[in-house]
Protein backbone atom coordinates (compact mmCIF):
# COMPACT_ATOMS: atom_id res chain seq x y z
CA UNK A 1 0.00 0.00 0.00
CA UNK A 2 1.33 3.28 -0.98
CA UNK A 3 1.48 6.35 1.32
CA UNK A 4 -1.47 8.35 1.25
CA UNK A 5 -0.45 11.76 2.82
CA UNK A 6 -2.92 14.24 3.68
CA UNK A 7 -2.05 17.87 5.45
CA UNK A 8 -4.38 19.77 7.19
CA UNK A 9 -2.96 23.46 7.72
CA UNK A 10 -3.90 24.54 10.92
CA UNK A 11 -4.47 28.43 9.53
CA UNK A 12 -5.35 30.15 13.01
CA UNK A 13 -5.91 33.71 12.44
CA UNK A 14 -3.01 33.94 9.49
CA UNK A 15 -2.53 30.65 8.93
CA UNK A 16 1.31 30.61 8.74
CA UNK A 17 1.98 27.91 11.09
CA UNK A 18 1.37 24.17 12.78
CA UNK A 19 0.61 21.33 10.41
CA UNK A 20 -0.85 17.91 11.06
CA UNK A 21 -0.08 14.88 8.32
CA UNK A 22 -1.98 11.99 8.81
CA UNK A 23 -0.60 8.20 7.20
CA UNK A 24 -2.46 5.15 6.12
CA UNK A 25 -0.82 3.55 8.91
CA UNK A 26 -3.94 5.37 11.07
CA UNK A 27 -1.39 7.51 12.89
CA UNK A 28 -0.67 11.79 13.21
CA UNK A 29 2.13 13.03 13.33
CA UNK A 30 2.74 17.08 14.39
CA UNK A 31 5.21 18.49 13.23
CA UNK A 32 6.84 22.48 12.65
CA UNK A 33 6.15 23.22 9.06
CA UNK A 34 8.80 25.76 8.59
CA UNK A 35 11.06 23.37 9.95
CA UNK A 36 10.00 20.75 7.34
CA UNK A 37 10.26 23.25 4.09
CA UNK A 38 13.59 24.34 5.22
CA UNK A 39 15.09 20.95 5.10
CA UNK A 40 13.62 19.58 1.88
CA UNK A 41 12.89 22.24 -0.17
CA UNK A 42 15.51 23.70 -2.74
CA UNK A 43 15.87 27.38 -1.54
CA UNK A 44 16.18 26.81 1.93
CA UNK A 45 15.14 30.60 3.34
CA UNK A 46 12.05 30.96 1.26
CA UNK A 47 9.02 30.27 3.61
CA UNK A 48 7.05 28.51 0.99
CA UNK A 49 8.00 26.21 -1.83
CA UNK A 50 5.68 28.35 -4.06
CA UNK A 51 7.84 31.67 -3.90
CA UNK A 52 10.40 29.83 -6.82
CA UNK A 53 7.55 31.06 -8.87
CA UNK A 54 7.39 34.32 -6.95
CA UNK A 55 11.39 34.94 -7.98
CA UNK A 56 11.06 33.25 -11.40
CA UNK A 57 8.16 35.91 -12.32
CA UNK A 58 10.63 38.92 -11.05
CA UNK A 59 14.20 37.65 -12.71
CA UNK A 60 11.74 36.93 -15.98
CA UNK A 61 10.61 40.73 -15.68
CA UNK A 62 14.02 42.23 -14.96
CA UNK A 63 14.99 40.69 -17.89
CA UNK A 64 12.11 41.53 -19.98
CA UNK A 65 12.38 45.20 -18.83
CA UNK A 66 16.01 45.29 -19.01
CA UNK A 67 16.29 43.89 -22.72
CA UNK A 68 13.58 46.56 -23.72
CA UNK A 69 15.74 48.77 -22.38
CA UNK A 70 19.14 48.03 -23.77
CA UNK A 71 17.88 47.57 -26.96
CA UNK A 72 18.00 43.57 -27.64
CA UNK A 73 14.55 42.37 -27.03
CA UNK A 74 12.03 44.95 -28.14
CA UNK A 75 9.82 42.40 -30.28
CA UNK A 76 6.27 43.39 -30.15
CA UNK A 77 5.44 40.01 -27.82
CA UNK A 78 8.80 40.57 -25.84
CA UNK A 79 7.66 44.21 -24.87
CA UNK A 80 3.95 43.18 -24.28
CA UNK A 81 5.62 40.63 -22.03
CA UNK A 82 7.34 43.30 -19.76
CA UNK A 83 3.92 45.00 -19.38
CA UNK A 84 2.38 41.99 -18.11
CA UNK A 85 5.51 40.57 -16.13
CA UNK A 86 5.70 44.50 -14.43
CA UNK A 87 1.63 44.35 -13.54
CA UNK A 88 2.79 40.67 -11.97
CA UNK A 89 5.70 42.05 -10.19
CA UNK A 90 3.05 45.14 -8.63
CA UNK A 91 0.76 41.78 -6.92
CA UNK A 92 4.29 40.60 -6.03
CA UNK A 93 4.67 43.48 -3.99
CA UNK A 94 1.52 43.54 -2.32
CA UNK A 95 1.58 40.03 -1.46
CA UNK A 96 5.49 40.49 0.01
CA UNK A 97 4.50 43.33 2.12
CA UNK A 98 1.74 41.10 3.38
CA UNK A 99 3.71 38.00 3.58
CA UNK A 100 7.58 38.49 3.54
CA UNK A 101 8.62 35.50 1.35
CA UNK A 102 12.34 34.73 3.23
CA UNK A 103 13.05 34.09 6.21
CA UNK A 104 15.23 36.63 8.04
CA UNK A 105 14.89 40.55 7.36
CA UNK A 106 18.16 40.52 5.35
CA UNK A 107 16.73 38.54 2.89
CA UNK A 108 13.92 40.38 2.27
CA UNK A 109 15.70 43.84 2.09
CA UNK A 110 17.60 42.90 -0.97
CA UNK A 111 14.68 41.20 -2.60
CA UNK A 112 12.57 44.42 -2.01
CA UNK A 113 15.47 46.54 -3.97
CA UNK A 114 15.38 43.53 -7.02
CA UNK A 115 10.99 44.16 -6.71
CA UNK A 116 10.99 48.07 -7.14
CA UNK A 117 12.99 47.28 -10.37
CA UNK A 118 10.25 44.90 -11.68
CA UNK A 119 7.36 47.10 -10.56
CA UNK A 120 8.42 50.68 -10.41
CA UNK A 121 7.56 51.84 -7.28
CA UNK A 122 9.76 50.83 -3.63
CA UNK A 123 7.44 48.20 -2.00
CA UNK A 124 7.18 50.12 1.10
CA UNK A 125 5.52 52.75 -0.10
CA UNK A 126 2.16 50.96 -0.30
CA UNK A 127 1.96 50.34 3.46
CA UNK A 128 -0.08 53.11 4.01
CA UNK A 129 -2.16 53.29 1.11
CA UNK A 130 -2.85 49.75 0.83
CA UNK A 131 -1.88 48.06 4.22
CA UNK A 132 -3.36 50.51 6.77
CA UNK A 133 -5.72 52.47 4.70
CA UNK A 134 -7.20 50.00 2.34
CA UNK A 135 -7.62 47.17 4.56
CA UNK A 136 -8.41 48.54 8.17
CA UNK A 137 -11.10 51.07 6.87
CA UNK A 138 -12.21 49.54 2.98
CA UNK A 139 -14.53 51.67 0.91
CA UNK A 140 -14.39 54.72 3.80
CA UNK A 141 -13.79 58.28 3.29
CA UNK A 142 -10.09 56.94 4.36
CA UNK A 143 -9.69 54.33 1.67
CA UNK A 144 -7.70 55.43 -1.04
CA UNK A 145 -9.56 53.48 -3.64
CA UNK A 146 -12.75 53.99 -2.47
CA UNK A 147 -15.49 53.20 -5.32
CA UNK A 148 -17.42 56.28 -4.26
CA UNK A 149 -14.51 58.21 -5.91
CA UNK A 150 -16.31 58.14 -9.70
CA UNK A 151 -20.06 58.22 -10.03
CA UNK A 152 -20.99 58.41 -13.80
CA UNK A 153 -23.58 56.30 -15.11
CA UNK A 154 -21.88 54.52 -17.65
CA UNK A 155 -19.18 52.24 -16.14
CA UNK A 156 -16.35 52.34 -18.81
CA UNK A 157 -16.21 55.83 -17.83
CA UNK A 158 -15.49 55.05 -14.12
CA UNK A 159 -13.33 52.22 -15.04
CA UNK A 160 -10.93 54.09 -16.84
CA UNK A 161 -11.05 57.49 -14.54
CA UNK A 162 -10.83 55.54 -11.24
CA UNK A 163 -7.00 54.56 -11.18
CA UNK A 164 -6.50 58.78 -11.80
CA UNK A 165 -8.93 59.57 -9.21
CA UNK A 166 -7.45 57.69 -6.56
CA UNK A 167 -3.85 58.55 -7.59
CA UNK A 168 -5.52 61.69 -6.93
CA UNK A 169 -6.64 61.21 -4.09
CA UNK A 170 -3.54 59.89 -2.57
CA UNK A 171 -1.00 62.86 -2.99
CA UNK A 172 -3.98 65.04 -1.88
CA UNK A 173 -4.43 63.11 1.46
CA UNK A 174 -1.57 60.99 2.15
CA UNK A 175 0.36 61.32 5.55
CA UNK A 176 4.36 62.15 5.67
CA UNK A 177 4.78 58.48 5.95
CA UNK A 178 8.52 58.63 6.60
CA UNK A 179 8.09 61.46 9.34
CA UNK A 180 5.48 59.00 11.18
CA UNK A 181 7.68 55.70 10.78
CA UNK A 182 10.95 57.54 11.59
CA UNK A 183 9.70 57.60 15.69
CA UNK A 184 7.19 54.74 15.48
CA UNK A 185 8.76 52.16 13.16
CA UNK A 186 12.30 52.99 12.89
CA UNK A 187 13.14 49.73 10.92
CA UNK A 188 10.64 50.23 8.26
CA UNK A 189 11.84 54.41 8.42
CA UNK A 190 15.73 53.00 7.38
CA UNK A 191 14.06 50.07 4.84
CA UNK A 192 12.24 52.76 2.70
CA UNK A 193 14.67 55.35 2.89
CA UNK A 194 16.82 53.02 1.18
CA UNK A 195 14.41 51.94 -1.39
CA UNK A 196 13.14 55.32 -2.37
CA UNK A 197 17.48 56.54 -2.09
CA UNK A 198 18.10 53.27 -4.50
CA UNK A 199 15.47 53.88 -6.80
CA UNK A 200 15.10 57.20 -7.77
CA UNK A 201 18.95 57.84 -7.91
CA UNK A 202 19.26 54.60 -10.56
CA UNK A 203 16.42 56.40 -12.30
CA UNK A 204 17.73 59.39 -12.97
CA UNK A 205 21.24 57.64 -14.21
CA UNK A 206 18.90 56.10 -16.73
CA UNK A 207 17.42 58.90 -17.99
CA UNK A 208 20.83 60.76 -18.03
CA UNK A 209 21.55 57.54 -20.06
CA UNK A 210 19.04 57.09 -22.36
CA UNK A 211 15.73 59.09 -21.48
CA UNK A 212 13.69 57.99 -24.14
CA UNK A 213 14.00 54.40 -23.95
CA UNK A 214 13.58 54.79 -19.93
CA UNK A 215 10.16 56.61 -20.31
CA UNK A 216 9.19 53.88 -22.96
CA UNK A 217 10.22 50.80 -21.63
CA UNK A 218 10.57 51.22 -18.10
CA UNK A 219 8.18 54.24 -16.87
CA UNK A 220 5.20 53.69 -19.18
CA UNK A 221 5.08 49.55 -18.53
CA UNK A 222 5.39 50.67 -14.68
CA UNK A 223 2.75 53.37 -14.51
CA UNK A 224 0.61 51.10 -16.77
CA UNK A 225 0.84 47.91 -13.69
CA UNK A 226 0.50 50.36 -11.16
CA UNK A 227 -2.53 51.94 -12.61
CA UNK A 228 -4.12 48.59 -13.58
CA UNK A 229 -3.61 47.33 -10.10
CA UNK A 230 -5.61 50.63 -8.76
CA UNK A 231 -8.56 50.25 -11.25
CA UNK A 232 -8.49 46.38 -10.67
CA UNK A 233 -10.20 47.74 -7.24
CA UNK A 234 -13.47 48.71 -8.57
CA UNK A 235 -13.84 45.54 -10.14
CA UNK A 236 -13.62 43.83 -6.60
CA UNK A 237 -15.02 46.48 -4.61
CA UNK A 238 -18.25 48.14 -6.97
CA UNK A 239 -21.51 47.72 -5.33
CA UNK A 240 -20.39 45.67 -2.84
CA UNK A 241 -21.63 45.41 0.78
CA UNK A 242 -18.69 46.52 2.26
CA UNK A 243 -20.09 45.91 5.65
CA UNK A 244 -20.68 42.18 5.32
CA UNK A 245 -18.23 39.96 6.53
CA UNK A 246 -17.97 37.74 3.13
CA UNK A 247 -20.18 39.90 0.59
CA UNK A 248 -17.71 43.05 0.22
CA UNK A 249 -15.68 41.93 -2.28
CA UNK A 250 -15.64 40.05 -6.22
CA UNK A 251 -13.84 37.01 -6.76
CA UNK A 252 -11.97 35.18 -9.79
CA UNK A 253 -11.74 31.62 -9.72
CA UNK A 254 -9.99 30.64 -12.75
CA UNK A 255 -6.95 28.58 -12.95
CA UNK A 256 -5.24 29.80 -15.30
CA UNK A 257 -5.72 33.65 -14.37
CA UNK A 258 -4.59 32.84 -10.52
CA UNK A 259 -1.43 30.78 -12.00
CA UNK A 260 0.05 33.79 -13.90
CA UNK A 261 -1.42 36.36 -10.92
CA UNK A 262 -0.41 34.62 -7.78
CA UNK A 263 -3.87 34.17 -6.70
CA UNK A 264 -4.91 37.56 -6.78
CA UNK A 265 -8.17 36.92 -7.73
CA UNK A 266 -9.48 35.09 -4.47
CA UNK A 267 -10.15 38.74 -3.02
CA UNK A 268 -12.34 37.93 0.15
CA UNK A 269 -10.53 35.85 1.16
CA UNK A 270 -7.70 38.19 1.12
CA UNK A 271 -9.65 40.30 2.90
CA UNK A 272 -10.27 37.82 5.75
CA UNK A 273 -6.72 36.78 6.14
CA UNK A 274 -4.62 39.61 5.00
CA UNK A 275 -1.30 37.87 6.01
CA UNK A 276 -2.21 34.20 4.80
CA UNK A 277 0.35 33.46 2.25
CA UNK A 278 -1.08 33.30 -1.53
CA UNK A 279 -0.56 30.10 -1.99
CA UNK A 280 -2.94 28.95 0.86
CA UNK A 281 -5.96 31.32 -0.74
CA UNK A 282 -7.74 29.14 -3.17
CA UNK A 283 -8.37 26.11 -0.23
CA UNK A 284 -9.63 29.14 2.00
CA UNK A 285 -11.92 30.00 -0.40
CA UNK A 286 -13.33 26.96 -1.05
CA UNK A 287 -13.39 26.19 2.49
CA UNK A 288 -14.56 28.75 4.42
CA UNK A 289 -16.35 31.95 1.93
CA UNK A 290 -18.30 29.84 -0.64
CA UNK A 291 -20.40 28.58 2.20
CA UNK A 292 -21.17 32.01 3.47
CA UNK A 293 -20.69 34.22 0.54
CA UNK A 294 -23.11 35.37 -2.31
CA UNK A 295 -22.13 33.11 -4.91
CA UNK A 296 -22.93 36.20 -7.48
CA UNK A 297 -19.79 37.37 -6.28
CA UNK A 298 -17.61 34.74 -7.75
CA UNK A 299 -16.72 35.16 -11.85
CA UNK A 300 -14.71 32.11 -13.62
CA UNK A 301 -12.44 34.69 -15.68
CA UNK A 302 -11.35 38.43 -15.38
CA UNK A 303 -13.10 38.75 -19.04
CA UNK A 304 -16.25 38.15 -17.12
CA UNK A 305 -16.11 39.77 -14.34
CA UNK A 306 -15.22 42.96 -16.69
CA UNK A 307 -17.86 42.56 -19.34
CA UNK A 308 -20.54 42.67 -16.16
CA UNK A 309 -19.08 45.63 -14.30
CA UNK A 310 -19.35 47.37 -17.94
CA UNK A 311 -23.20 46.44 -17.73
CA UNK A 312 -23.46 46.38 -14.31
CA UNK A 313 -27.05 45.27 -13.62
CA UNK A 314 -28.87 47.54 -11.95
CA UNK A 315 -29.42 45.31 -8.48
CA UNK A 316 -26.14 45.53 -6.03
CA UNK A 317 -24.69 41.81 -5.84
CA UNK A 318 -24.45 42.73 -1.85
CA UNK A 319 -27.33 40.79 -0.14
């Protein structure tokens, strides 16, 4: 009889640690997860085995960007590619500053200053927008990208003005963030004075370099993820009840879709468990928000769930 091994994460409140595996033999075991990745699993300070994708999607858009750049990979599909690898590296972000993938803070400094190159933007510098604003007060006059923000009656409109609204809407109302974590959080104050130092001082040797290809193929494919990711907020957020536990947000379930996007489309159950790792989403979903959520709320593609917010029928999805 071959082993049958089933694991049963036990998630908690973010669902990062204690496993149980169970054997034919009729017996459990407990064991230390972390313990177990790091001594099988090929990059021994990543906290999950499905990060190698996390760092194959960044090298793969360094290199897209970078050969745009230099000049030896601007085919049409190449440079398409770096548009779609930066918009991956912008969920990469979000889901790092939720879930550091490495062990140890020294690994994760120097991956952050490899991510800013792959999405444009230091990672730290969504804390506040996203982190603190977006998740401890959704859809509120202190929500960044609340949906409130565009209010014309035909849809496409507000889809395509939203991502400038809210950009809007953050340099008119965000806080000094650097001030505040400078006497609060002095470790994240030093992090994202580095980033930003990092960043913006390679960016101006590349336009001193070569300031057309740098707005072409670095700035516009950045600004064009970043501003995606903002808009892709309406679509999960539109006519939602906000103030139900499991009905505030939209849902994609595809496989393919959550394979390229790390899962980004299982939104509630994001929402739930802001710091579960990505990878865990999909069996949360099934498991605990289909039982308790609208099911109106869940769309197989991101096609779908964009051709009905461009009708969107006249009754709220929100129960």
């Amino acid at each position: 009889m071959g082993w049958r091994i089933g694991v049963r994460l036990s998630l908690g409140r973010f669902g990062d640690r204690g496993s149980l595996i169970k054997f034919d033999q009729g017996h459990w075991m407990a064991w230390n997860a972390d313990v177990f990745m790091n001594r099988y699993r090929l990059f021994p300070r990543l906290r999950y085995r499905a990060d190698l994708r996390t760092l194959a999607f960044v090298a793969t858009a360094l290199v897209l960007l970078g050969g745009a750049w230099s000049g030896w990979l601007r085919a049409p599909l190449a440079v398409a590619a770096s548009w779609l690898m930066a918009f991956v590296c912008c969920i990469i972000a979000h889901n790092h500053m939720h879930h550091p993938i490495f062990h140890g803070r020294s690994w994760n400094r120097v991956f952050q200053i490899f991510l800013m190159f792959g999405s444009g933007q230091p990672p730290t510098g969504i804390i506040t927008a996203h982190n603190e604003r977006h998740h401890m007060h959704p859809d509120s006059e202190h929500d960044f990208v609340r949906t409130s923000l565009v209010r014309s009656r035909w849809n496409f409109v507000n889809l395509v003005v939203f991502p400038f609204r809210s950009v809007a809407a953050m340099i008119r109302e965000k806080p000094d963030d650097l001030s505040r974590w400078k006497i609060s959080r002095p470790r994240l104050y030093r992090q994202a004075l580095l980033e930003r130092s990092v960043f913006y001082a390679v960016l101006v040797l590349l336009v001193a370099f070569d300031w057309r290809a740098t707005l072409l193929f670095l700035v516009m494919p950045w600004l064009g993820a970043q501003l995606t990711l903002v808009g892709v907020n309406l679509l999960q957020h539109q006519d939602c009840d906000t103030g139900s536990e499991y009905d505030h947000s939209r849902n994609v379930t595809g496989v393919v879709a959550n394979w390229i996007l790390l899962n980004n489309g299982f939104h509630t159950a994001h929402h739930l468990r802001p710091s579960l790792h990505w990878s865990l989403l999909p069996d949360f979903h099934r498991r605990q928000v289909v039982p308790r959520m609208n099911p109106a709320l869940d769309h197989r593609t991101f096609i779908g769930l964009l051709i009905e917010r461009l009708r969107r029928p006249p009754v709220s999805h929100a129960r």
